[in-house]
N, C-alpha and C. Protein backbone atom coordinates (compact mmCIF):
# COMPACT_ATOMS: atom_id res chain seq x y z
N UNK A 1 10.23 -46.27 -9.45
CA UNK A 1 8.90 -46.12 -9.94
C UNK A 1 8.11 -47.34 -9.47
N UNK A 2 7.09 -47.14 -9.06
CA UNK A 2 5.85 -48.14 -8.22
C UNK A 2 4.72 -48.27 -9.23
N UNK A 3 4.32 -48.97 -9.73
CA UNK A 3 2.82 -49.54 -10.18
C UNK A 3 1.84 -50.33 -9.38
N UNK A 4 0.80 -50.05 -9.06
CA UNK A 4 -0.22 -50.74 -8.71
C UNK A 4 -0.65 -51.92 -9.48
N UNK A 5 -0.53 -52.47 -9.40
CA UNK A 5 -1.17 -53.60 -10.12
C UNK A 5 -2.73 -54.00 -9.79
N UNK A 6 -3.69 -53.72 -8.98
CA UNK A 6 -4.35 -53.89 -8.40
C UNK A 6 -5.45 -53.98 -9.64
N UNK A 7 -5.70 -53.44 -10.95
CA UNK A 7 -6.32 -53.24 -11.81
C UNK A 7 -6.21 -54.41 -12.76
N UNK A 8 -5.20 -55.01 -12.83
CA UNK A 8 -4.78 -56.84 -13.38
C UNK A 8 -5.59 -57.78 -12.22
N UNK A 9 -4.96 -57.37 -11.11
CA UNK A 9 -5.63 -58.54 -10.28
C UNK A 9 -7.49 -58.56 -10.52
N UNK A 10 -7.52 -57.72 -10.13
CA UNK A 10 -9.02 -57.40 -10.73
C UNK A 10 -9.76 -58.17 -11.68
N UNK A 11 -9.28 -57.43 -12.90
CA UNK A 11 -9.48 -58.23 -14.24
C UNK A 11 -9.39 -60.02 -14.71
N UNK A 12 -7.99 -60.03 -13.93
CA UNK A 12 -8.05 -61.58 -14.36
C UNK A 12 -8.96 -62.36 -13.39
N UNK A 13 -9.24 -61.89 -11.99
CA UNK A 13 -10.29 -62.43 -11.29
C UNK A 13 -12.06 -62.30 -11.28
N UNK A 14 -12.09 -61.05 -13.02
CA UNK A 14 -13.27 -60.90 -13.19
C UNK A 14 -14.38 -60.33 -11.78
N UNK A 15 -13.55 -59.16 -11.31
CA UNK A 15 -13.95 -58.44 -9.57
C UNK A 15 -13.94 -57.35 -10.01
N UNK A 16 -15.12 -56.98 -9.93
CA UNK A 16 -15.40 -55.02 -10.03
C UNK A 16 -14.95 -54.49 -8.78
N UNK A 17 -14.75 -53.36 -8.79
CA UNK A 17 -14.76 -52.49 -7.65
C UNK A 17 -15.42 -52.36 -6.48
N UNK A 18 -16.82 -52.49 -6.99
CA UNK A 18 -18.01 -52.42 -6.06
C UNK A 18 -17.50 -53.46 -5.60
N UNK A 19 -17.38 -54.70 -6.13
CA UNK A 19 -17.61 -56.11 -5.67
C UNK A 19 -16.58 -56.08 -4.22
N UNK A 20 -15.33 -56.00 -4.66
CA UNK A 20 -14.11 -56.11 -3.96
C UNK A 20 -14.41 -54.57 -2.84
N UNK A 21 -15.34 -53.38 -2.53
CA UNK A 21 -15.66 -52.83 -1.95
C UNK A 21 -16.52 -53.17 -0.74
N UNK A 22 -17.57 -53.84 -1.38
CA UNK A 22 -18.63 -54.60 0.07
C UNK A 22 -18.05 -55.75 0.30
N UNK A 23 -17.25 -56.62 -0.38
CA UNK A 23 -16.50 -58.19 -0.01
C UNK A 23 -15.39 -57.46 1.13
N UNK A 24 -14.86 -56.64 0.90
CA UNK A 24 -13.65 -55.99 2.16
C UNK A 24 -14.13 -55.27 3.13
N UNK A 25 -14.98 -53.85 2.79
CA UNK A 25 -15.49 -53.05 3.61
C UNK A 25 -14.68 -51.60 3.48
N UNK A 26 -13.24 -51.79 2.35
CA UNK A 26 -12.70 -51.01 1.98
C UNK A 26 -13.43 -50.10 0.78
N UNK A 27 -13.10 -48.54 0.83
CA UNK A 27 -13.51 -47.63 0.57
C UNK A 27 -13.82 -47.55 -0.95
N UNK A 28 -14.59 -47.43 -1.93
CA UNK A 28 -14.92 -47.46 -3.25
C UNK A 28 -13.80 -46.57 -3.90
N UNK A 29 -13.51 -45.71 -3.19
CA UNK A 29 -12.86 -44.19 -3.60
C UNK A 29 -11.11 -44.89 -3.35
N UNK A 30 -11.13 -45.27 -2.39
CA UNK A 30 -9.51 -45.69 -2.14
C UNK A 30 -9.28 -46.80 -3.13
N UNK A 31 -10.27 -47.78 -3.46
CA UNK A 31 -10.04 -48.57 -4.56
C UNK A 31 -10.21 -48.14 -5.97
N UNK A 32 -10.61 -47.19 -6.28
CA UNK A 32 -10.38 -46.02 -7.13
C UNK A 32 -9.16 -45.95 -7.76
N UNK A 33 -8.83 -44.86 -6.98
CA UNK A 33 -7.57 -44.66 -6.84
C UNK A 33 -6.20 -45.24 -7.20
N UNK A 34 -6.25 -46.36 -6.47
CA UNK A 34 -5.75 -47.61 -6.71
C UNK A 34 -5.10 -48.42 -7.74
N UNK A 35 -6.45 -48.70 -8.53
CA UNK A 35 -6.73 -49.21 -10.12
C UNK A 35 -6.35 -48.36 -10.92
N UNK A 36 -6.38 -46.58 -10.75
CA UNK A 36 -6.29 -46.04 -11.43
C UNK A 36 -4.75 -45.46 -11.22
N UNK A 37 -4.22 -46.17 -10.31
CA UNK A 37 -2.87 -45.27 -10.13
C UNK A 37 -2.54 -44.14 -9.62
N UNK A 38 -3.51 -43.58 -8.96
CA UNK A 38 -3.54 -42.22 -8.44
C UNK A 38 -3.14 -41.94 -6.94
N UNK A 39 -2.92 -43.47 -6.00
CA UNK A 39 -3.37 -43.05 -5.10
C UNK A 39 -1.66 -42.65 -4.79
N UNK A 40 -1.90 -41.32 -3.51
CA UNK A 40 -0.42 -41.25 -3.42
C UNK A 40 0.44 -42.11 -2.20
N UNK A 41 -0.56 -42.71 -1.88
CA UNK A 41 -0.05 -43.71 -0.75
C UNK A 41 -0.78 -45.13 -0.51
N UNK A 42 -0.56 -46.05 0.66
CA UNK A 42 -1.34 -47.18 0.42
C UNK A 42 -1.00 -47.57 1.94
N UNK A 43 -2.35 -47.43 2.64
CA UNK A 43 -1.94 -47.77 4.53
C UNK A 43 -2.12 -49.38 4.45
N UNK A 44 -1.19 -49.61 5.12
CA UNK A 44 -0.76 -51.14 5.96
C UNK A 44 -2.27 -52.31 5.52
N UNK A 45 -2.87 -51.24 6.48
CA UNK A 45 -4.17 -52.05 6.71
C UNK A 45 -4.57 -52.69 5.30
N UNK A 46 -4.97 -51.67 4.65
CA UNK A 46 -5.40 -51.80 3.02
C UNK A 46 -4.96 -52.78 2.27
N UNK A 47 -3.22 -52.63 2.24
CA UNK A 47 -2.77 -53.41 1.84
C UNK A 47 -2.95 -54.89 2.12
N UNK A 48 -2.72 -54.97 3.50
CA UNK A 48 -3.05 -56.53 3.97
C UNK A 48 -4.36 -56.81 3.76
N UNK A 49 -5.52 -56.17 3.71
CA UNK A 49 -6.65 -56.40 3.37
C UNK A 49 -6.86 -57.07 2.30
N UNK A 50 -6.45 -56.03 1.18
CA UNK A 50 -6.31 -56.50 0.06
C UNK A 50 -5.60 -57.95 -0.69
N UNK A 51 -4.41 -58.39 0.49
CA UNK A 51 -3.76 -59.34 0.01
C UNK A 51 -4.41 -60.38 0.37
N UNK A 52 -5.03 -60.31 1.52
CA UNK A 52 -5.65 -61.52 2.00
C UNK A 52 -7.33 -61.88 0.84
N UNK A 53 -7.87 -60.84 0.89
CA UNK A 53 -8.79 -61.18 0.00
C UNK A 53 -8.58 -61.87 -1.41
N UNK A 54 -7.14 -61.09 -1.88
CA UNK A 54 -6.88 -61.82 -3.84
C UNK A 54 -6.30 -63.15 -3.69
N UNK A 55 -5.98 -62.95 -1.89
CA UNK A 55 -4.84 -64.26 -1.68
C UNK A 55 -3.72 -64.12 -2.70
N UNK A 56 -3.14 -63.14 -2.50
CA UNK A 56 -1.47 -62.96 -3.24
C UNK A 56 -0.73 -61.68 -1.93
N UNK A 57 0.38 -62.19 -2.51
CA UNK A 57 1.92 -61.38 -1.77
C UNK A 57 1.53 -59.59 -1.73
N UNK A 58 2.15 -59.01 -1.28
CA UNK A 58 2.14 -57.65 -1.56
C UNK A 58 3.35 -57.78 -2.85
N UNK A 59 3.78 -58.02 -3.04
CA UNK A 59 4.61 -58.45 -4.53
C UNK A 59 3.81 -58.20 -5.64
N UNK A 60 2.68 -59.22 -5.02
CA UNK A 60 1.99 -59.08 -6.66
C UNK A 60 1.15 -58.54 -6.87
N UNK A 61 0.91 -57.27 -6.10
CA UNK A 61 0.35 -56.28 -5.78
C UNK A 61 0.88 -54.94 -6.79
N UNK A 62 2.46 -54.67 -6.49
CA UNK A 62 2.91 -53.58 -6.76
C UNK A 62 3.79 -54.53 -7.35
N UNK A 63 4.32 -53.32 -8.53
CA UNK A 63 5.27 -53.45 -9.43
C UNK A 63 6.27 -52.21 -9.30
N UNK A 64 7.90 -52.56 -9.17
CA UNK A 64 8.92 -51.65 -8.83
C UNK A 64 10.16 -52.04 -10.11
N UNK A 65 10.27 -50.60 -9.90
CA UNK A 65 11.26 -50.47 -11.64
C UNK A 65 12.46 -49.07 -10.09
N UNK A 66 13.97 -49.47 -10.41
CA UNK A 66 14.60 -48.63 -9.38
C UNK A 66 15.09 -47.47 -10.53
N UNK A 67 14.24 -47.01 -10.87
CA UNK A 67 14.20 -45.37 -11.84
C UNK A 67 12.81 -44.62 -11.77
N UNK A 68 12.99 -43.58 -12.26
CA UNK A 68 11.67 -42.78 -12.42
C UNK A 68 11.81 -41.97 -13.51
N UNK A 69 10.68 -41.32 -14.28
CA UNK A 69 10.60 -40.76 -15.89
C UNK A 69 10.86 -39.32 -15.23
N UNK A 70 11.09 -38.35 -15.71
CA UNK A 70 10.85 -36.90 -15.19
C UNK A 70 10.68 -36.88 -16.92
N UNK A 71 9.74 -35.74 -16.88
CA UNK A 71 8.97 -34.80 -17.99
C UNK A 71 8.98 -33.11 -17.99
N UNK A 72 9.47 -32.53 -18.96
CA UNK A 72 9.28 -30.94 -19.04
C UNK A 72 8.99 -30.63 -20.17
N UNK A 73 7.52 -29.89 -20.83
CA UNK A 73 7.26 -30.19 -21.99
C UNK A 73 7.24 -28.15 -22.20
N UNK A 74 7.63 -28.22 -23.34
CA UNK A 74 7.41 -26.74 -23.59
C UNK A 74 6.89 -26.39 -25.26
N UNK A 75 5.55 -25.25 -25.20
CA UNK A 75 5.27 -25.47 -26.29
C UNK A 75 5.60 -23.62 -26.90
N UNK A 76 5.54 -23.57 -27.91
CA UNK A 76 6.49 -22.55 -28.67
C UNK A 76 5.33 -22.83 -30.30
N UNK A 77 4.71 -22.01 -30.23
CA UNK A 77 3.81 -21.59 -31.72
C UNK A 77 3.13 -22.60 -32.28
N UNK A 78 3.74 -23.44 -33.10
CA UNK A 78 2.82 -24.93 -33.65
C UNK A 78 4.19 -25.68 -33.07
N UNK A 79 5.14 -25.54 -32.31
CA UNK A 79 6.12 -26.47 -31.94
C UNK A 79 6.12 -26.85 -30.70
N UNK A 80 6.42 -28.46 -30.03
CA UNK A 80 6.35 -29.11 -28.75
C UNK A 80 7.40 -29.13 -28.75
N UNK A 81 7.96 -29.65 -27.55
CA UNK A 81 9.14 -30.13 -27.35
C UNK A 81 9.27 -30.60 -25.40
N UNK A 82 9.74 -31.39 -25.70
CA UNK A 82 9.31 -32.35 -24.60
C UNK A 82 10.96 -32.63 -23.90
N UNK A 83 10.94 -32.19 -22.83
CA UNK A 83 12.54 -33.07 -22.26
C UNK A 83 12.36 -33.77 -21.53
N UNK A 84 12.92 -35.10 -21.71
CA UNK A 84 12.35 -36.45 -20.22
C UNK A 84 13.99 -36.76 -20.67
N UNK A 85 13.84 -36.84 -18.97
CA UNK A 85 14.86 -37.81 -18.04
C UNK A 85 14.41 -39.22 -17.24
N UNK A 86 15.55 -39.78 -17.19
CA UNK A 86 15.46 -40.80 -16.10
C UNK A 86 16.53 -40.46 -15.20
N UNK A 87 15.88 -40.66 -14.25
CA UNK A 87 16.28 -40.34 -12.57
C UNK A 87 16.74 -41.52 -11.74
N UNK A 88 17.44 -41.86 -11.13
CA UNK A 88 17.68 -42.81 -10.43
C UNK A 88 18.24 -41.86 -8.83
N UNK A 89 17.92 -42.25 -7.98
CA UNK A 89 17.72 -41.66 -7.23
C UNK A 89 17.82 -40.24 -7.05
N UNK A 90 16.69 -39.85 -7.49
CA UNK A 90 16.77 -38.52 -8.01
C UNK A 90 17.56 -37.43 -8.21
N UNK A 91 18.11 -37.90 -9.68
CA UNK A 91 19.77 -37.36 -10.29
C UNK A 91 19.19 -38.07 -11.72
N UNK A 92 19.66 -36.78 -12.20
CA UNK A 92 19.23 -37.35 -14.16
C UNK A 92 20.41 -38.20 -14.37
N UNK A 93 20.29 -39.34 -14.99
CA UNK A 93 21.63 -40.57 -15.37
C UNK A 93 21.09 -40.33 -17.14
N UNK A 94 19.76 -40.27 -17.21
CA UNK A 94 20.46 -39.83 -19.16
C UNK A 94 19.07 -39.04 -19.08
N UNK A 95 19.38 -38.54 -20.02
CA UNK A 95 17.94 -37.47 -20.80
C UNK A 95 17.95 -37.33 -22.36
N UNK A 96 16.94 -36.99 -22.55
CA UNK A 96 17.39 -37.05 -24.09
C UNK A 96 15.30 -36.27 -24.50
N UNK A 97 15.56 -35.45 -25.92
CA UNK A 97 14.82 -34.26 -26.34
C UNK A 97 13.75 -34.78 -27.47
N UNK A 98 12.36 -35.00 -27.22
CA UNK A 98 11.61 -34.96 -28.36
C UNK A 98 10.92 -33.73 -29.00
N UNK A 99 10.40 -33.76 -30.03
CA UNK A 99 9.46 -32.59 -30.73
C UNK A 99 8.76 -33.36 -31.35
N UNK A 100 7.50 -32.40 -31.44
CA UNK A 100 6.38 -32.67 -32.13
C UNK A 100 5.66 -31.41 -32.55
N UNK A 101 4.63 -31.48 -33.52
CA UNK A 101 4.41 -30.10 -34.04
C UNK A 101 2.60 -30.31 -33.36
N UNK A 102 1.96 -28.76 -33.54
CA UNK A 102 0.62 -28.98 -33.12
C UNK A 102 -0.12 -28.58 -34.36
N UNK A 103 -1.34 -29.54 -34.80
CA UNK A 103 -2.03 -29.18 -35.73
C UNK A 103 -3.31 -28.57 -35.33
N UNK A 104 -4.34 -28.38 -35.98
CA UNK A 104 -5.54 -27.84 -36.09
C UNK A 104 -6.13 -28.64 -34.38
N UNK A 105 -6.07 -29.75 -35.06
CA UNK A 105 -7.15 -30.94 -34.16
C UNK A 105 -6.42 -31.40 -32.61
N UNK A 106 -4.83 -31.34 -32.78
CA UNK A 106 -3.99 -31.77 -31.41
C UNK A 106 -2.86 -31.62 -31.64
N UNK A 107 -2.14 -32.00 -30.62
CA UNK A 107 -0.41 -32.12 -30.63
C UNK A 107 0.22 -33.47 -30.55
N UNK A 108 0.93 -33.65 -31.62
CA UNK A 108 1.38 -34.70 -31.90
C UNK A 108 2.72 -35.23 -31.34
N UNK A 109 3.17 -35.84 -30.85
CA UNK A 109 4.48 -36.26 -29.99
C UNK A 109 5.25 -37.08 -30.68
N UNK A 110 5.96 -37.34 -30.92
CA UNK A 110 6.81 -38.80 -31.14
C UNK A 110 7.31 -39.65 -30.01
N UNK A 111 5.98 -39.73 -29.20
CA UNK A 111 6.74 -41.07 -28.09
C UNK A 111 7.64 -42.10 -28.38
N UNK A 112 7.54 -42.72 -29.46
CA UNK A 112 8.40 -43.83 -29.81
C UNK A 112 9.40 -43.57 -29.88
N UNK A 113 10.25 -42.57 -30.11
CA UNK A 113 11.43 -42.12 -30.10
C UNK A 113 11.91 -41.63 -28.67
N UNK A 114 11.35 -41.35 -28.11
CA UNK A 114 11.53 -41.50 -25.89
C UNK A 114 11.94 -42.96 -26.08
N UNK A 115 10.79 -43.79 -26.44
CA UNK A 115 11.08 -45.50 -25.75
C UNK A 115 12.18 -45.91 -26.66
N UNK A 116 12.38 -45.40 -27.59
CA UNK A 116 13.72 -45.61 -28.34
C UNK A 116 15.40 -45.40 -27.63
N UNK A 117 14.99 -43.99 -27.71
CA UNK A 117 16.30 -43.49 -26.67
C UNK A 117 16.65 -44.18 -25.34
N UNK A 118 15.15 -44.25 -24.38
CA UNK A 118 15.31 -44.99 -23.47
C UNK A 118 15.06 -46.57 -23.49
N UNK A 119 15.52 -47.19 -24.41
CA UNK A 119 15.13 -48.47 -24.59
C UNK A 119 15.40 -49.30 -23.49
N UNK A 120 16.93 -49.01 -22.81
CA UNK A 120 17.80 -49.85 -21.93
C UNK A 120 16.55 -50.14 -21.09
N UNK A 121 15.96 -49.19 -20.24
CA UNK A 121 15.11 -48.50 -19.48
C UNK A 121 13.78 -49.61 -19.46
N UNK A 122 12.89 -48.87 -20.70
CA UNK A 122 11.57 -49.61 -20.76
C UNK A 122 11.65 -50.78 -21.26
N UNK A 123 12.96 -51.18 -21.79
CA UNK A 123 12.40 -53.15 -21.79
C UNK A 123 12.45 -53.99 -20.58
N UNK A 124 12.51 -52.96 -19.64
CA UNK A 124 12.84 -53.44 -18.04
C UNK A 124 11.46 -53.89 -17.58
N UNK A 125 10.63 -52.82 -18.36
CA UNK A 125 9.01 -53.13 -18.08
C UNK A 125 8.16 -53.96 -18.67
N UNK A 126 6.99 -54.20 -17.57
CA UNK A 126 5.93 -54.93 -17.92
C UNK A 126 5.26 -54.09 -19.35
N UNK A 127 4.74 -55.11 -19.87
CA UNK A 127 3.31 -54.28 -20.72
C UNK A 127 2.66 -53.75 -20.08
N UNK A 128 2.10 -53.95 -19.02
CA UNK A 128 1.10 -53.04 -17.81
C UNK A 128 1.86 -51.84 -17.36
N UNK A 129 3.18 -52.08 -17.45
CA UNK A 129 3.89 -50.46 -16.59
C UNK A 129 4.12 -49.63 -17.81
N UNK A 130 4.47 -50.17 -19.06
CA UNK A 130 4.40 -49.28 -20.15
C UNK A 130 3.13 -48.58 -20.58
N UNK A 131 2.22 -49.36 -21.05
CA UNK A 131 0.93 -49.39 -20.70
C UNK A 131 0.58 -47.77 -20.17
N UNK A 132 1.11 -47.98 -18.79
CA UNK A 132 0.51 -47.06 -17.45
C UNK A 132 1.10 -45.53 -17.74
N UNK A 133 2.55 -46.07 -18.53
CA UNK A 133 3.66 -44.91 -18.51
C UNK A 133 3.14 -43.99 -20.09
N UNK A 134 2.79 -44.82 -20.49
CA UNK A 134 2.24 -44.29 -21.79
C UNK A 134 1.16 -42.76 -21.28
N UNK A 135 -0.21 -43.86 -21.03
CA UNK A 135 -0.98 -43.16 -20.58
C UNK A 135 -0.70 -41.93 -19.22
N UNK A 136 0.01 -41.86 -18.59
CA UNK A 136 0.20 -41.03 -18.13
C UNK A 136 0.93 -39.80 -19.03
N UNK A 137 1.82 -40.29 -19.38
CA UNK A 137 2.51 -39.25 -20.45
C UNK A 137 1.63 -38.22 -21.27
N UNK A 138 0.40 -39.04 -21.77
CA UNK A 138 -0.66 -38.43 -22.56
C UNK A 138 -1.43 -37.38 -21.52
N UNK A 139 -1.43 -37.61 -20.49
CA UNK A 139 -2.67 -36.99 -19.77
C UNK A 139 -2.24 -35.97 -18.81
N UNK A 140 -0.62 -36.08 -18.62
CA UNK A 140 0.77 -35.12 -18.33
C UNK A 140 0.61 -34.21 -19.54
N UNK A 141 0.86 -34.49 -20.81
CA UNK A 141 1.06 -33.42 -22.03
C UNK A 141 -0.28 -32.84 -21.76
N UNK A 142 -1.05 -33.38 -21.98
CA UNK A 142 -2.48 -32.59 -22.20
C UNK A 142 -2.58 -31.62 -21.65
N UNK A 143 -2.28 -31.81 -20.45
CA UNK A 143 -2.25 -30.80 -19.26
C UNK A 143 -1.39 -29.62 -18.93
N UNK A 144 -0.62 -30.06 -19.53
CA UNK A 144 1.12 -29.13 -19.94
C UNK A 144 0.73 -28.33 -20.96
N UNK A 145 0.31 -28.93 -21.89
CA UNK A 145 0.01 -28.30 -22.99
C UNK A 145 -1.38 -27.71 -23.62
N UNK A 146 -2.14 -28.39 -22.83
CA UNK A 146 -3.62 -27.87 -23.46
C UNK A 146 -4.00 -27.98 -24.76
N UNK A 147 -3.55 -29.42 -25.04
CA UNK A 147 -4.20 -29.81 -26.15
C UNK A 147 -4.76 -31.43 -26.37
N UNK A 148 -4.81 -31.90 -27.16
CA UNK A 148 -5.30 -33.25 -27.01
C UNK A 148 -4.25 -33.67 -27.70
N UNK A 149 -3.56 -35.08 -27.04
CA UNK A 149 -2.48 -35.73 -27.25
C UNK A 149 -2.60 -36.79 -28.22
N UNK A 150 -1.63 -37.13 -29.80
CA UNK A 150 -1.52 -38.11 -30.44
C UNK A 150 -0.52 -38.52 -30.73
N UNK A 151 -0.19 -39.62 -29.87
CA UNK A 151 1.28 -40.21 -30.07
C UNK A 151 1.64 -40.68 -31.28
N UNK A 152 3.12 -40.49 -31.81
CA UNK A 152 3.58 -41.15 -33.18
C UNK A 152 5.17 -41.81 -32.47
């Protein structure tokens, strides 16, 4: 699993987007992307661009964890149920089953009990990659599920 970090560097250097857009000549949209974690790739150029401008490593650029989350969420009447694995080179090494019920207003998860099960796992991570893993998770269910996500 890869994180961008590009959204820290940012911040602690007090550099908007725009800013770091006309200071490089790099694309508003690719720096987008970027910050937001979306992008599905990152050309050479960019990268070195980028490093030379924050003046840091490609290191401290990206953040690498040697696993990845897999997610399969299935919903069944007012009941969720969520199966995540961790993958290591893509091969489940553990998995393990949450539920959550859906009310009026959203669907409720018990994430904490994922980062529980997988504890070994996410204390491996930054606050920024949990952070990231969180929010993705939420915006994965939503989408899976079609509802609005409230973690417990």
């Amino acid at each position: 699993m890869i994180f961008n970090r590009l959204k820290m560097l940012l911040s602690e250097r007090e550099l908007s987007i725009t800013q770091v857009a006309k200071d490089t000549g790099l694309s508003r949209t690719t720096l987008t992307y970027m910050v937001q974690n979306n992008s599905k790739g990152i050309q050479l150029a960019t990268l070195n661009q980028l490093c030379q401008y924050l003046h840091v490593q490609p290191k401290d650029l990206l953040e690498y964890y040697p696993f990845d989350l897999h997610y399969e969420f299935n919903r069944e009447q007012d009941k969720i149920t969520v199966a995540a694995s961790i993958l290591e080179n893509g091969q489940a090494i553990q998995s393990a089953q949450i539920s959550g019920k859906i009310t009026n207003t959203a669907c409720r998860i018990a994430y904490s009990d994922l980062e529980l099960h997988f504890a070994k796992y996410f204390s491996q991570l930054s606050v920024f990659a949990k952070t990231l893993m969180k929010n993705d998770f939420v915006a994965l269910a939503g989408k899976e599920l079609g509802c609005s996500i409230e973690l417990g």
